[in-house]
C-alpha atoms as a PDB file:
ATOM      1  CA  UNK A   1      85.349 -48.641  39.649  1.00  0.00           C
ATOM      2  CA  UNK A   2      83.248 -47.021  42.075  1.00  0.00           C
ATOM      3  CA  UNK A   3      80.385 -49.290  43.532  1.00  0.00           C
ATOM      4  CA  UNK A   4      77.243 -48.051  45.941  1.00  0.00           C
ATOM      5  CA  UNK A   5      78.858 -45.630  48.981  1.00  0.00           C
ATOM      6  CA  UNK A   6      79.435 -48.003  52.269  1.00  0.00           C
ATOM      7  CA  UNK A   7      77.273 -47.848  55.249  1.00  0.00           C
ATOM      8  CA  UNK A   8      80.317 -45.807  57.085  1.00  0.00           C
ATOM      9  CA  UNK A   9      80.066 -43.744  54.285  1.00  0.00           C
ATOM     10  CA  UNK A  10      76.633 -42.665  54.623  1.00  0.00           C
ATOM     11  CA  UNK A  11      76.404 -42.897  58.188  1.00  0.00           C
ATOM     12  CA  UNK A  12      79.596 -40.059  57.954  1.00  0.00           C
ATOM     13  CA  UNK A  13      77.442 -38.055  55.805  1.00  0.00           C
ATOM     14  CA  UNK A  14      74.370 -38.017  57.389  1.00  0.00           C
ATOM     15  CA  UNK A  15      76.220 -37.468  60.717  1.00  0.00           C
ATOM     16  CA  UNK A  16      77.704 -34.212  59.475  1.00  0.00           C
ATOM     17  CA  UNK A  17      74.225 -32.970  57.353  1.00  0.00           C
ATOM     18  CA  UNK A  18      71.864 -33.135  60.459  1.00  0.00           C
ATOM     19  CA  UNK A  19      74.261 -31.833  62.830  1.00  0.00           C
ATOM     20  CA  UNK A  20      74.975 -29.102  60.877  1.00  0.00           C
ATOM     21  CA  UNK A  21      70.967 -28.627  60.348  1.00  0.00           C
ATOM     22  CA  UNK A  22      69.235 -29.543  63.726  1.00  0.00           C
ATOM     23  CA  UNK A  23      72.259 -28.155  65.720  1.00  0.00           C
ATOM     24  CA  UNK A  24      70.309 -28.352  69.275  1.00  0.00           C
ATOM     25  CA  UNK A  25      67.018 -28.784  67.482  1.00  0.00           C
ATOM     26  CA  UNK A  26      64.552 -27.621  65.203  1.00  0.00           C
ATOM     27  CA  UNK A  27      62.464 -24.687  67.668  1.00  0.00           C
ATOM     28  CA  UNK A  28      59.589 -24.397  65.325  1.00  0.00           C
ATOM     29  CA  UNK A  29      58.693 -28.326  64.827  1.00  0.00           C
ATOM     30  CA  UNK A  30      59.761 -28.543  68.498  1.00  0.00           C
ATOM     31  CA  UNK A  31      57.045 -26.211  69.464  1.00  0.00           C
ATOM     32  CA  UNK A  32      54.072 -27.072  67.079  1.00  0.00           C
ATOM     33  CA  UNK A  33      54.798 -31.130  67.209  1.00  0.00           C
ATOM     34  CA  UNK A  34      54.598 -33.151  70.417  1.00  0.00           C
ATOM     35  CA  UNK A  35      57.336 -35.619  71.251  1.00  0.00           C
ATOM     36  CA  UNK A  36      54.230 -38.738  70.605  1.00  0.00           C
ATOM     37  CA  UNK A  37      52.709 -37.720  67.255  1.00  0.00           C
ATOM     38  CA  UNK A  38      53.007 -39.629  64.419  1.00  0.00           C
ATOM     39  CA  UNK A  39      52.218 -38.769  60.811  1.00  0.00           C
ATOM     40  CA  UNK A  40      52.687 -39.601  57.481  1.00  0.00           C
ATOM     41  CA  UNK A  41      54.312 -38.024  54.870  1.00  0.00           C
ATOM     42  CA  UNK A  42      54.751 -38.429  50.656  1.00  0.00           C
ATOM     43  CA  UNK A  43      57.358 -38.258  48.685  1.00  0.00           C
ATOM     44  CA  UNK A  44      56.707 -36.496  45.129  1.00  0.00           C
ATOM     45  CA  UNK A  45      58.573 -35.749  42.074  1.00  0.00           C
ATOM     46  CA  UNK A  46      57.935 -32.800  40.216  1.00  0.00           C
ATOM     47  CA  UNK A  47      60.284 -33.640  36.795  1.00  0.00           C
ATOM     48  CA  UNK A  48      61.312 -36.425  34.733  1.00  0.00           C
ATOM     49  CA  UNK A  49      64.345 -38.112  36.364  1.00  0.00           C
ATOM     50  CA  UNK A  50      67.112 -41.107  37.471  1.00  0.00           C
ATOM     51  CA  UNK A  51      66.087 -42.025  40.657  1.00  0.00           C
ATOM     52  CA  UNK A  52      69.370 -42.253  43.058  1.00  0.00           C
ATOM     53  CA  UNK A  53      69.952 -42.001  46.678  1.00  0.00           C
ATOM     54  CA  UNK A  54      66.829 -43.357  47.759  1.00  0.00           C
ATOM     55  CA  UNK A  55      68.396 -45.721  50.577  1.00  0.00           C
ATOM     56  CA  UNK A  56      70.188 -42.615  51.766  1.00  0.00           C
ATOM     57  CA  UNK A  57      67.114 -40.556  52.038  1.00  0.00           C
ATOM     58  CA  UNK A  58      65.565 -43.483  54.033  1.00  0.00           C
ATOM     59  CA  UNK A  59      68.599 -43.608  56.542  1.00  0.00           C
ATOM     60  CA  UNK A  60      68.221 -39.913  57.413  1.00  0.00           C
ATOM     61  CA  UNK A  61      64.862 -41.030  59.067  1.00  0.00           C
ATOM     62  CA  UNK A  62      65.635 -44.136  60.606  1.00  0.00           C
ATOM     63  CA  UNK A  63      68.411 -42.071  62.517  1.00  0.00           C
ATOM     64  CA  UNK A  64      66.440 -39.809  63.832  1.00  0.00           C
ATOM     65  CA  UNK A  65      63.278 -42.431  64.339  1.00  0.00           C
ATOM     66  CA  UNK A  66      64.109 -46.002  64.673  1.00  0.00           C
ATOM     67  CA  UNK A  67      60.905 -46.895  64.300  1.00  0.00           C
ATOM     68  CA  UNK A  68      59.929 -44.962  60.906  1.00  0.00           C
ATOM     69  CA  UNK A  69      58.064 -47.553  58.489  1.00  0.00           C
ATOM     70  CA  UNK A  70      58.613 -47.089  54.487  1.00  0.00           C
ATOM     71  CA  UNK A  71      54.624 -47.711  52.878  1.00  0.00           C
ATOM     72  CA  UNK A  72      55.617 -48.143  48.987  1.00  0.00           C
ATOM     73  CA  UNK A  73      59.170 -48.629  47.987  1.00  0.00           C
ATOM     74  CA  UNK A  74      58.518 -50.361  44.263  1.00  0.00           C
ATOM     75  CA  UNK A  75      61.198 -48.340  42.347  1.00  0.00           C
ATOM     76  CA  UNK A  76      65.215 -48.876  42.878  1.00  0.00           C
ATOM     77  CA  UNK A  77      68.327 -46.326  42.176  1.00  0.00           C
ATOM     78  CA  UNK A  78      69.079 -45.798  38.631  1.00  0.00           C
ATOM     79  CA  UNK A  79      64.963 -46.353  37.016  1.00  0.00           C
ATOM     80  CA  UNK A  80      63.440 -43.793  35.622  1.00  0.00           C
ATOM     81  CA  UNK A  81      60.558 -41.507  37.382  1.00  0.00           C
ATOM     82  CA  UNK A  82      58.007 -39.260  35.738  1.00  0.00           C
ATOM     83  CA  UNK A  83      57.077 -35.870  37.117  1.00  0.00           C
ATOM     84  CA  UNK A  84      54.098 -36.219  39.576  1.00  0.00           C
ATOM     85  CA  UNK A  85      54.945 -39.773  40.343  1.00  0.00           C
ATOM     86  CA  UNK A  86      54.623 -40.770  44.355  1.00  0.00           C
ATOM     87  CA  UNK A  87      57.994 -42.628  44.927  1.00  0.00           C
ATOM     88  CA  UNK A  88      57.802 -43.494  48.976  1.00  0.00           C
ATOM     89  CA  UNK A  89      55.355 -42.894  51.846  1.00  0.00           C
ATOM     90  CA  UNK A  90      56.553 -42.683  55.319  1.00  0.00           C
ATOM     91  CA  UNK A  91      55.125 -42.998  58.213  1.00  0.00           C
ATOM     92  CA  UNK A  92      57.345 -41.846  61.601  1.00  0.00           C
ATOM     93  CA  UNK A  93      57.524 -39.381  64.726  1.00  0.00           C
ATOM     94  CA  UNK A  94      56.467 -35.967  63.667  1.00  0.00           C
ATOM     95  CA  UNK A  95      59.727 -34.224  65.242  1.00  0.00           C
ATOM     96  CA  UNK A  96      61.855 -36.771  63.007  1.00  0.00           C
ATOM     97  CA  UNK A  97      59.821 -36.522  59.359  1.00  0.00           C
ATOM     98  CA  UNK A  98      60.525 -32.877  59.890  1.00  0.00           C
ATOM     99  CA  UNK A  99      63.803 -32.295  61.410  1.00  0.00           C
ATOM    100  CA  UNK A 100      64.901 -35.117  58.567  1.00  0.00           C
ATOM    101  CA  UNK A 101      63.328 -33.716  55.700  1.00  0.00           C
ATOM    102  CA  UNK A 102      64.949 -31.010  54.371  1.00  0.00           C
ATOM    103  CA  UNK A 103      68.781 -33.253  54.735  1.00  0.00           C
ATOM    104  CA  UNK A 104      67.384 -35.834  53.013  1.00  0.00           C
ATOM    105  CA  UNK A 105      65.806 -34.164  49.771  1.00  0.00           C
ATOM    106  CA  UNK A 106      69.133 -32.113  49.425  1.00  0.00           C
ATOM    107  CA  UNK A 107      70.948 -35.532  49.245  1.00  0.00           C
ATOM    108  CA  UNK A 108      68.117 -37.029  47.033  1.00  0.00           C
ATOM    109  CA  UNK A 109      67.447 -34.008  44.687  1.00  0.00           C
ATOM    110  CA  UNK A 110      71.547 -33.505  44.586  1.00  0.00           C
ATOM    111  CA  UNK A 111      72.191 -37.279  43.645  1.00  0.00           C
ATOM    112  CA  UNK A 112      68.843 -37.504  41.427  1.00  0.00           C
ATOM    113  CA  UNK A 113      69.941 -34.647  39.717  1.00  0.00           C
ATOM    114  CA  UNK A 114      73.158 -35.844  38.746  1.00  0.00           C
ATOM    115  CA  UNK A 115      71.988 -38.911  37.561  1.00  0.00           C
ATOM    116  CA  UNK A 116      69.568 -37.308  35.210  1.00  0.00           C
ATOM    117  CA  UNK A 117      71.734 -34.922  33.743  1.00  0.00           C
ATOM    118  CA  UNK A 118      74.238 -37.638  33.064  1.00  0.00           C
ATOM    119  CA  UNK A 119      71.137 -39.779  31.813  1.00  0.00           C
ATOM    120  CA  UNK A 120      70.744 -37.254  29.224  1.00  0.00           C
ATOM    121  CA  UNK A 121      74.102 -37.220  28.373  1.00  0.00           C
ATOM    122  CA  UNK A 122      74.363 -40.851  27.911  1.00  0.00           C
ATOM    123  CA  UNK A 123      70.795 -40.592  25.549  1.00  0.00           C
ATOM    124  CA  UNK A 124      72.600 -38.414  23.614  1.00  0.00           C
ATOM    125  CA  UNK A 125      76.073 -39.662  22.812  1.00  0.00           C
ATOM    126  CA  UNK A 126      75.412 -42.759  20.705  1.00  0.00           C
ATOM    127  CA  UNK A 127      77.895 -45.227  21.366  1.00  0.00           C
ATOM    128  CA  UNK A 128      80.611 -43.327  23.418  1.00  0.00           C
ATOM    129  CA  UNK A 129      81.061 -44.197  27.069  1.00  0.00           C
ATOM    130  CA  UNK A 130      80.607 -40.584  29.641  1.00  0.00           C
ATOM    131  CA  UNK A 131      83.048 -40.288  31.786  1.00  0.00           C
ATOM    132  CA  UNK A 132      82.709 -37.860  34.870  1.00  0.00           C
ATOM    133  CA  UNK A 133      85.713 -35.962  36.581  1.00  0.00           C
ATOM    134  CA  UNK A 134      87.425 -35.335  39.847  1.00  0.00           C
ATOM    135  CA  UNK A 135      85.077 -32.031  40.229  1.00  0.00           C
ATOM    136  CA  UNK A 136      82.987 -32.889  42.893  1.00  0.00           C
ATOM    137  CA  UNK A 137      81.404 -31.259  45.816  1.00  0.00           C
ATOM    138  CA  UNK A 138      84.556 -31.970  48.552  1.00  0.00           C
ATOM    139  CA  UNK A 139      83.427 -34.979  50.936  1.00  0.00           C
ATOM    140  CA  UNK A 140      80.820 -35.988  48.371  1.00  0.00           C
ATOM    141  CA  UNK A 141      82.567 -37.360  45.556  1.00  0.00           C
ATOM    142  CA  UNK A 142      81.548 -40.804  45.928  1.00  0.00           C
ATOM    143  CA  UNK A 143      77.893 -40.498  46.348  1.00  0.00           C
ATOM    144  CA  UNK A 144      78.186 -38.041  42.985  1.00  0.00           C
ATOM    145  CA  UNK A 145      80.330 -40.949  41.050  1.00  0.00           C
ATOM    146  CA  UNK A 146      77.212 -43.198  42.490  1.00  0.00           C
ATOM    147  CA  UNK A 147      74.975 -40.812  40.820  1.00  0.00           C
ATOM    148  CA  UNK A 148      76.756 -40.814  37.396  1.00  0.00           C
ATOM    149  CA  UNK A 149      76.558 -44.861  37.435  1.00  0.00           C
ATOM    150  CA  UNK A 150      73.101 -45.058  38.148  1.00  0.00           C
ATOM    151  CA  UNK A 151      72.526 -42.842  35.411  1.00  0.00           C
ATOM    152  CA  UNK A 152      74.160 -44.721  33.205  1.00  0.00           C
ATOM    153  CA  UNK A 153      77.596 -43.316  33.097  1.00  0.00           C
ATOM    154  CA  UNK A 154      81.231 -44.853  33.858  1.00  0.00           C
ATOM    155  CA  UNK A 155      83.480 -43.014  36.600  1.00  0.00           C
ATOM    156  CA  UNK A 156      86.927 -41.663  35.863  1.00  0.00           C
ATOM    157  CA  UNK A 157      89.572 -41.808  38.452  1.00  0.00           C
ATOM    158  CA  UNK A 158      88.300 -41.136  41.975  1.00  0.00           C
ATOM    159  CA  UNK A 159      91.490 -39.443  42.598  1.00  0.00           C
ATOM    160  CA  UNK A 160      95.155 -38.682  42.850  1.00  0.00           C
ATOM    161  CA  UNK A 161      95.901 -42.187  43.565  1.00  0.00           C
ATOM    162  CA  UNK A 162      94.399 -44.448  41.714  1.00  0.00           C
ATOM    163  CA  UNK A 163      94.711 -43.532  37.804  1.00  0.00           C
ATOM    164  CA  UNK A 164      97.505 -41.947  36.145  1.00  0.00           C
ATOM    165  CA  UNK A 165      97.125 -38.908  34.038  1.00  0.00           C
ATOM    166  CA  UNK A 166      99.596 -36.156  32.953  1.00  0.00           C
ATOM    167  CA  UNK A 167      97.945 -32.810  32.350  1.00  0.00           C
ATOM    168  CA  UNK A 168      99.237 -29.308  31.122  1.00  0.00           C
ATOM    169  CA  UNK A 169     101.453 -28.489  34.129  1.00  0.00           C
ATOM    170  CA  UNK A 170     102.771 -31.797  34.506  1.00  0.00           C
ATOM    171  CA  UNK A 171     103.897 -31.427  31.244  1.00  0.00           C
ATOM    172  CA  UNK A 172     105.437 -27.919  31.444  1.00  0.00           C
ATOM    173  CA  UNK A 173     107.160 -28.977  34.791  1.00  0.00           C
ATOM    174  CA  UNK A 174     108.829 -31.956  32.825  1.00  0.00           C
ATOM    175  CA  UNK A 175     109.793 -29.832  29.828  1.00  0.00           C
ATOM    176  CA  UNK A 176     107.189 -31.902  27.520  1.00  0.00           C
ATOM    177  CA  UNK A 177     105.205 -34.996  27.193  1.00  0.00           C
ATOM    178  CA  UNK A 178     108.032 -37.592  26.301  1.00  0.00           C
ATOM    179  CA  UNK A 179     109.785 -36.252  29.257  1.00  0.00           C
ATOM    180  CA  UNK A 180     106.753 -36.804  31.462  1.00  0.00           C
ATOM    181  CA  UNK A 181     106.398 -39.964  30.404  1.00  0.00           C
ATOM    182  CA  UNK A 182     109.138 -41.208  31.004  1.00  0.00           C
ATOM    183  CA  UNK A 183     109.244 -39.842  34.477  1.00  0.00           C
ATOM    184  CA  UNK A 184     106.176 -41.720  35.290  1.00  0.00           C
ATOM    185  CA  UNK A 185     107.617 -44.680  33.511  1.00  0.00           C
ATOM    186  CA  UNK A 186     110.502 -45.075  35.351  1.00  0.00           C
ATOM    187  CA  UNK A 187     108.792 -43.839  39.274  1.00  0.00           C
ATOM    188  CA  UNK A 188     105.820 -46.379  38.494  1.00  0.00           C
ATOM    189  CA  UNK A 189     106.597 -50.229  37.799  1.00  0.00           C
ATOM    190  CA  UNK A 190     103.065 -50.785  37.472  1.00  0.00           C
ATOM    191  CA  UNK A 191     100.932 -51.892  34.465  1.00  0.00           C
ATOM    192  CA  UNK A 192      98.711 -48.741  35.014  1.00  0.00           C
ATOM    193  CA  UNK A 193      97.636 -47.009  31.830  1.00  0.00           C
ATOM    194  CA  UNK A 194      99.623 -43.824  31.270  1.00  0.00           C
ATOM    195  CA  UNK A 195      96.690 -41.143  29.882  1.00  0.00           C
ATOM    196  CA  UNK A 196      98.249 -37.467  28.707  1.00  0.00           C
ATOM    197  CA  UNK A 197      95.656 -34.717  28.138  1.00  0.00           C
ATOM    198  CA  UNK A 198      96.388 -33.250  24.618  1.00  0.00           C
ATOM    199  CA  UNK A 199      95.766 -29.467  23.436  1.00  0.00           C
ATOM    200  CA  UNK A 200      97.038 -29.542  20.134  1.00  0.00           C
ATOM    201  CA  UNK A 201      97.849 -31.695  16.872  1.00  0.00           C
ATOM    202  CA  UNK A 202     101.692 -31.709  17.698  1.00  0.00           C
ATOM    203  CA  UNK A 203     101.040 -32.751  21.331  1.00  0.00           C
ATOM    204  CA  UNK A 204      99.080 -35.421  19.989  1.00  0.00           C
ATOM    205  CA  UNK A 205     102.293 -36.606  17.465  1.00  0.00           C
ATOM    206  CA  UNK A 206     104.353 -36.072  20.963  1.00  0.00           C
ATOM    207  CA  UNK A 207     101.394 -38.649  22.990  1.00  0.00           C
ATOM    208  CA  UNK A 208     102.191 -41.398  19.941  1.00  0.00           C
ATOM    209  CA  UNK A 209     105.781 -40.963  20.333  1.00  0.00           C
ATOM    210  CA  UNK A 210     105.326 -41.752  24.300  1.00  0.00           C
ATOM    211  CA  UNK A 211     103.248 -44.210  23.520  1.00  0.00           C
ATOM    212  CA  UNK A 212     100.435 -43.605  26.144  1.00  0.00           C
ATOM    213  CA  UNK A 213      97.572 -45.766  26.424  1.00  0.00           C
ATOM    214  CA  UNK A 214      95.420 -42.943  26.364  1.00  0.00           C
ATOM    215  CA  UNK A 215      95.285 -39.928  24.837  1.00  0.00           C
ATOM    216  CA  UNK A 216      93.131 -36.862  26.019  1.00  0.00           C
ATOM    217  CA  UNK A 217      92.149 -34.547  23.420  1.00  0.00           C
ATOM    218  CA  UNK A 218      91.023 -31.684  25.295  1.00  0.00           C
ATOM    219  CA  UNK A 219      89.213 -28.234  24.294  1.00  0.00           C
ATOM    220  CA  UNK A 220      89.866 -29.039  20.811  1.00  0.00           C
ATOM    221  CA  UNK A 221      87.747 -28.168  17.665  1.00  0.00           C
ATOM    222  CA  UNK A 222      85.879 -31.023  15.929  1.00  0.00           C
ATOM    223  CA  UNK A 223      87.855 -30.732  12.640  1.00  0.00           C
ATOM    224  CA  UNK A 224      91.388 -31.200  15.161  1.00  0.00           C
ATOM    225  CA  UNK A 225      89.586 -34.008  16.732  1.00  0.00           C
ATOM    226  CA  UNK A 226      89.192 -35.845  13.788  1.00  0.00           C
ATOM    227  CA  UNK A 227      92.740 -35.239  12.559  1.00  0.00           C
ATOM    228  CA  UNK A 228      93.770 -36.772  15.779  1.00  0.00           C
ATOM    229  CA  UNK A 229      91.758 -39.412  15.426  1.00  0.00           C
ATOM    230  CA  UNK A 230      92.897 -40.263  11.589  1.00  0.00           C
ATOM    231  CA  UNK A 231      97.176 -39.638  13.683  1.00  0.00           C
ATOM    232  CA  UNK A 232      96.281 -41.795  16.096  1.00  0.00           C
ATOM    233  CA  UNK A 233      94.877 -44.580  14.393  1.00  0.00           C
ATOM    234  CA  UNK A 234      94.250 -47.344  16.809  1.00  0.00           C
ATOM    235  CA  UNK A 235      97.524 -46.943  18.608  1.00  0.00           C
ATOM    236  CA  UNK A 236      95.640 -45.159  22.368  1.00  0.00           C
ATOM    237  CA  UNK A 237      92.241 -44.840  23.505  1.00  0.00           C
ATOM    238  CA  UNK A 238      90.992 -41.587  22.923  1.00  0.00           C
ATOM    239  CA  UNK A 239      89.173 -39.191  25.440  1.00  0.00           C
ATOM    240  CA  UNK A 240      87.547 -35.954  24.314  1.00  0.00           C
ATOM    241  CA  UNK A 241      87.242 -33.675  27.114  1.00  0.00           C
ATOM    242  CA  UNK A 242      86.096 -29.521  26.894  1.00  0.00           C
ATOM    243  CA  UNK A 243      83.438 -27.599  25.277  1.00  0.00           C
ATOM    244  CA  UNK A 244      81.239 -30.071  25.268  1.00  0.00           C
ATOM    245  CA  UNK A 245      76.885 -29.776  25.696  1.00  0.00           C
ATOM    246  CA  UNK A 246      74.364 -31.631  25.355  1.00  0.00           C
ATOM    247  CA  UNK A 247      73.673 -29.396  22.035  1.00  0.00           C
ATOM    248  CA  UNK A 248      77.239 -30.817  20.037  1.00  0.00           C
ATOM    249  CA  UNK A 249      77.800 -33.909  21.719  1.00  0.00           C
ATOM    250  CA  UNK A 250      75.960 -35.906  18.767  1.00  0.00           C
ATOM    251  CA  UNK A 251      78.718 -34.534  17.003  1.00  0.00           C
ATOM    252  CA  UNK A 252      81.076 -36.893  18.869  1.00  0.00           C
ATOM    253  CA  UNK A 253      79.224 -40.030  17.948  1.00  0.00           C
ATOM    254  CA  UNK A 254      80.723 -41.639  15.539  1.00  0.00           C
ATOM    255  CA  UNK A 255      83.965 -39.821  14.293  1.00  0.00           C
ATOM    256  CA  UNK A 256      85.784 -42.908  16.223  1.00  0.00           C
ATOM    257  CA  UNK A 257      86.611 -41.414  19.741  1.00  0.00           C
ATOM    258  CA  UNK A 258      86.229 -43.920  22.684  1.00  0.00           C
ATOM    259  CA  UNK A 259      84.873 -41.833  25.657  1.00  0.00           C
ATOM    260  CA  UNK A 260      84.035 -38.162  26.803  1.00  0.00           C
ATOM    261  CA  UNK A 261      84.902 -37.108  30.209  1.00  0.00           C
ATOM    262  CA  UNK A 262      82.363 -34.021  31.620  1.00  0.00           C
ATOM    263  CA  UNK A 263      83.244 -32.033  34.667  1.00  0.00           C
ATOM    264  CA  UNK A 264      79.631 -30.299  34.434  1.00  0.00           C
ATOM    265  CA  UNK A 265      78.083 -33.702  34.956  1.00  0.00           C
ATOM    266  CA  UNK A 266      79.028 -33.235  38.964  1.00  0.00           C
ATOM    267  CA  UNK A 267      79.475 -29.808  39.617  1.00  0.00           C
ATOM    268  CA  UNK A 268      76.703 -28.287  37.083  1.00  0.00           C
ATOM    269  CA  UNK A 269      74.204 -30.093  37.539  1.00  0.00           C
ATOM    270  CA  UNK A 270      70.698 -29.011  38.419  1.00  0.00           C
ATOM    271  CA  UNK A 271      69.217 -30.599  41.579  1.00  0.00           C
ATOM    272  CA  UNK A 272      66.087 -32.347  40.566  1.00  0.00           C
ATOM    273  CA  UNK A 273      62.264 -31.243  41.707  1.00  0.00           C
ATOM    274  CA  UNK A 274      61.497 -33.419  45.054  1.00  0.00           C
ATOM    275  CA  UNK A 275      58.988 -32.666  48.010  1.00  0.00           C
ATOM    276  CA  UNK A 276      57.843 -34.520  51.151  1.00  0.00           C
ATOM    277  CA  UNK A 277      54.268 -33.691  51.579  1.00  0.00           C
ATOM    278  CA  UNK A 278      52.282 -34.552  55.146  1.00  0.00           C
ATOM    279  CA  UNK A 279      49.124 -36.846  54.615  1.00  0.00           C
ATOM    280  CA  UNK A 280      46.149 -35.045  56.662  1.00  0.00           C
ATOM    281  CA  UNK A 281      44.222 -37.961  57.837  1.00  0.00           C
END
């Protein structure tokens, strides 16, 4: 189960995000903002959302300013924000607030988008756990898993390594489920659950016969989901994964599936609505 990104991870991140932003430095700021000023700046929202990433937003400024000082920090990752609410004030070198500020809301609005979405998600699916998916921005997959936990999701595999799960071409490069299984059976001497992702009712009968822990019933109609559900009868978890919105998933709710996993929690998200506004004193 992924847990809050390490320090090494977000130090990586940030490392790579302002270099590839301030390159030798930002010439406008640099030639409207001596080195000495100091200002301060608010952070606003502008929708409903999950809050998530703030700590990360704040380390973007202490890199570049070790002596930036946070004024209100009453809200934590994963509570909820209303549109117009003031979530931090800062108060740092001028150079740094600005050269900082548009890495750190892409982070923030990024993660707090994420969160939200899969917030809604949650809302909406009664009693079923969300699940998210390996498709994630490459290099930030585990600040997006972060972001589907503090919106009250639960993360899939993180990836190749750690979870096992058969999918179509496994399957046709085995010559069929059982086979598959028992590949993976005899390579792994493990206790790890076995999950096989399932396109139709007689690859479902072909699952049971493997007897996998889990069963994936993916890009399935409802009535074929709850056919599976009446085969399967207790004997595997079940996992719905494909064509599913925000619009059906109450459909989902109670026909006796366990979880749904959603690739468009990660990669179709939309960013939330965050700016940093200077206070004119």
């Amino acid at each position: 189960m992924i847990q809050k990104p390490t320090q090494k991870q977000i130090d990586n991140l940030i490392s790579i995000a302002l270099n590839e932003d301030i390159g030798s430095g930002d010439i406008t700021t640099r030639s409207i903002v001596s080195e000495d000023q100091i200002f301060e700046a608010e952070i606003l929202v502008l929708n409903d959302m999950i809050l998530c990433g703030l700590n990360i937003f704040k380390a973007v400024f202490c890199r570049l300013d070790t002596n930036v000082s946070f004024l209100k920090v009453s809200i934590d990752d994963g509570d909820k924000v209303l549109s117009g609410s003031s979530i931090l004030r800062l108060k740092g070198n001028g150079i740094a607030l600005l050269e900082g500020e548009r890495v750190a809301l892409n982070i923030l609005q990024r993660l707090c988008g994420i969160a939200t979405f899969t917030h809604d998600y949650v809302q909406s699916a009664g009693p079923i756990e969300i699940l998210d998916t390996r498709k994630t921005i490459p290099g930030l997959r585990v600040f997006e898993k972060y972001a589907v936990l503090c919106g009250g999701g639960k993360n899939h595999r993180f990836g190749l390594y750690d979870a096992i799960l058969i999918k179509d071409n496994h399957i046709k490069a085995a010559g069929g489920i059982v086979n598959a299984v028992e590949k993976v059976r005899k390579h792994n001497k493990t206790t790890i659950p076995i999950e096989v992702e399932t396109t139709s009712i007689d690859e479902v009968h072909d699952a049971i016969k493997a007897k996998c822990n889990i069963i994936m019933l993916d890009n399935m109609s409802l009535q074929n989901i709850k056919d599976a559900v009446k085969l399967i009868s207790g004997r595997a978890r079940i996992e719905v994964s494909g064509k599913i919105s925000l619009k059906n998933i109450g459909e989902l709710s109670n026909i006796g599936i366990d979880c749904v996993s959603i690739g468009a929690l990660t990669h179709s998200s939309k960013a939330s609505d965050i700016s940093m506004n200077f206070i004119v004193m």
